[in-house]
Protein backbone atom coordinates (compact mmCIF):
# COMPACT_ATOMS: atom_id res chain seq x y z
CA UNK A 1 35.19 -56.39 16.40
CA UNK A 2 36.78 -57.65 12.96
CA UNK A 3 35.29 -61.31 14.03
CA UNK A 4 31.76 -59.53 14.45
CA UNK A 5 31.79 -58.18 10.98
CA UNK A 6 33.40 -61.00 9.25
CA UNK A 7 30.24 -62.97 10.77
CA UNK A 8 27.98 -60.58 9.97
CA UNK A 9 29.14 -60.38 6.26
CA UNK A 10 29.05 -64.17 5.83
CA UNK A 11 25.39 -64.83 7.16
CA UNK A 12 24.59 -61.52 4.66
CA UNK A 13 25.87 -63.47 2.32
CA UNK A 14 23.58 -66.79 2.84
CA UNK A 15 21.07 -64.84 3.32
CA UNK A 16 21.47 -63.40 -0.03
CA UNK A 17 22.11 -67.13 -1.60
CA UNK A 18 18.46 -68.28 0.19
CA UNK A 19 16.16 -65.41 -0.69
CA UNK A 20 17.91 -65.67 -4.09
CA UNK A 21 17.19 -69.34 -4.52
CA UNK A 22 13.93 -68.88 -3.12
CA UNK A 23 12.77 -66.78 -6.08
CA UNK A 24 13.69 -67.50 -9.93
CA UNK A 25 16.96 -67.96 -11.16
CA UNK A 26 17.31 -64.87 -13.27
CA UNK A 27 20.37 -62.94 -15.11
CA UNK A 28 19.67 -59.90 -13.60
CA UNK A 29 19.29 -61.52 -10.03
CA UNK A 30 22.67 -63.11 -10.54
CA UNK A 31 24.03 -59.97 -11.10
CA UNK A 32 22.33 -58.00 -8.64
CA UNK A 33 23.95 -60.47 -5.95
CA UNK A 34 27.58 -60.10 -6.72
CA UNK A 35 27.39 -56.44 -7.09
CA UNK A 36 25.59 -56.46 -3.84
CA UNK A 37 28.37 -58.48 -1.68
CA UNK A 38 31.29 -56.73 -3.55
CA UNK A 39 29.91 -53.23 -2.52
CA UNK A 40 29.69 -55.05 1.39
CA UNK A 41 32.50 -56.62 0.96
CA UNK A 42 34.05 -52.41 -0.63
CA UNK A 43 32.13 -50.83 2.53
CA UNK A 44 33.62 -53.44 4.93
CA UNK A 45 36.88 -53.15 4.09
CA UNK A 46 36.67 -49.00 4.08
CA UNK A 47 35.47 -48.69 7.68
CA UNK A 48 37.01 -52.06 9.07
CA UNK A 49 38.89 -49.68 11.58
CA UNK A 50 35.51 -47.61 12.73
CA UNK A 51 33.12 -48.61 14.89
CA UNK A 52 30.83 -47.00 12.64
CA UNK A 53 31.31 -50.36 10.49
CA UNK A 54 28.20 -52.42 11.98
CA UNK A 55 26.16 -49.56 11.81
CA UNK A 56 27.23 -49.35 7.87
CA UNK A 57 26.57 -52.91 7.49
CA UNK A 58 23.25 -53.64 9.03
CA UNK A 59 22.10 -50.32 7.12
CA UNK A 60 23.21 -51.61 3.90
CA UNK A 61 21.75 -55.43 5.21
CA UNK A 62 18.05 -53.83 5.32
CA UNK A 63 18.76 -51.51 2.21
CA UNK A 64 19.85 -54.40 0.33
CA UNK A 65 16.89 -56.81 1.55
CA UNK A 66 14.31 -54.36 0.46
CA UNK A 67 15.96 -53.92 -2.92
CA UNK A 68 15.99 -57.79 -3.24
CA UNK A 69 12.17 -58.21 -2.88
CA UNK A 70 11.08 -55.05 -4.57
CA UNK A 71 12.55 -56.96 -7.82
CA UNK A 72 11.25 -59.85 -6.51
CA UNK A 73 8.09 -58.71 -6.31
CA UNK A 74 8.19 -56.93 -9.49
CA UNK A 75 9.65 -59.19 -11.58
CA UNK A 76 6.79 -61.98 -10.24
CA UNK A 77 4.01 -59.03 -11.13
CA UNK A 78 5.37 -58.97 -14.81
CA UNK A 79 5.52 -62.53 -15.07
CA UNK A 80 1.47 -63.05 -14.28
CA UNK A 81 1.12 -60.15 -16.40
CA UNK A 82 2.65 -61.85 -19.11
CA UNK A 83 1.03 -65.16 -18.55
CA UNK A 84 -2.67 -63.31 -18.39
CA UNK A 85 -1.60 -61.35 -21.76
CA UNK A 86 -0.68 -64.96 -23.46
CA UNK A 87 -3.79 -66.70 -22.02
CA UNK A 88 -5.86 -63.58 -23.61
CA UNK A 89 -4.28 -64.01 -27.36
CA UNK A 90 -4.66 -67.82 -27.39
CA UNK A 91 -8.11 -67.65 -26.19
CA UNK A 92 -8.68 -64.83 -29.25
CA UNK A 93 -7.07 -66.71 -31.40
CA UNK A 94 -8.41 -70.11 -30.86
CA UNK A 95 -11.71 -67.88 -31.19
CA UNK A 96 -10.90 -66.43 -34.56
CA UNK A 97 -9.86 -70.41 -35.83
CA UNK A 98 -13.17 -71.10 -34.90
């Protein structure tokens, strides 16, 4: 059972690591990773006895997941956002030189 859940954490964990590297290196994803394994690592070690501890885990895998590319996705919207608003003001203002 332990074994199960140890195994379970660590693939979590690359799992984590690839999606994150997969996307762009940002502060906030950094930070969103670590707190993410220590609360497994927290929830893991509070229900290590239970059976109830895969359950916990694989919920808190697909929470976690969908978290991870909400902000992806986000974070990727805002960024084409940006790049359409800075394409906008140099085209106006290579307009207004001319």
């Amino acid at each position: 059972m332990v074994v199960v859940i140890v195994v379970m954490v660590i693939g979590m964990v690359v799992v984590m690591v690839v999606v994150w590297a997969m996307t762009t290196m940002m502060v906030m994803e950094m930070i969103m990773v670590v707190l993410v394994v220590i609360v497994m690592v927290m929830l893991v070690l509070a229900v290590m006895v239970m059976e109830m501890a895969l359950m916990v885990v694989l919920v808190v895998m697909v929470v976690v997941m969908v978290m991870k590319l909400m902000v992806v996705l986000i974070v990727k919207v805002m960024v084409v956002v940006m790049e359409l608003v800075v394409m906008v003001m140099l085209k106006v203002a290579l307009e207004i030189r001319w």
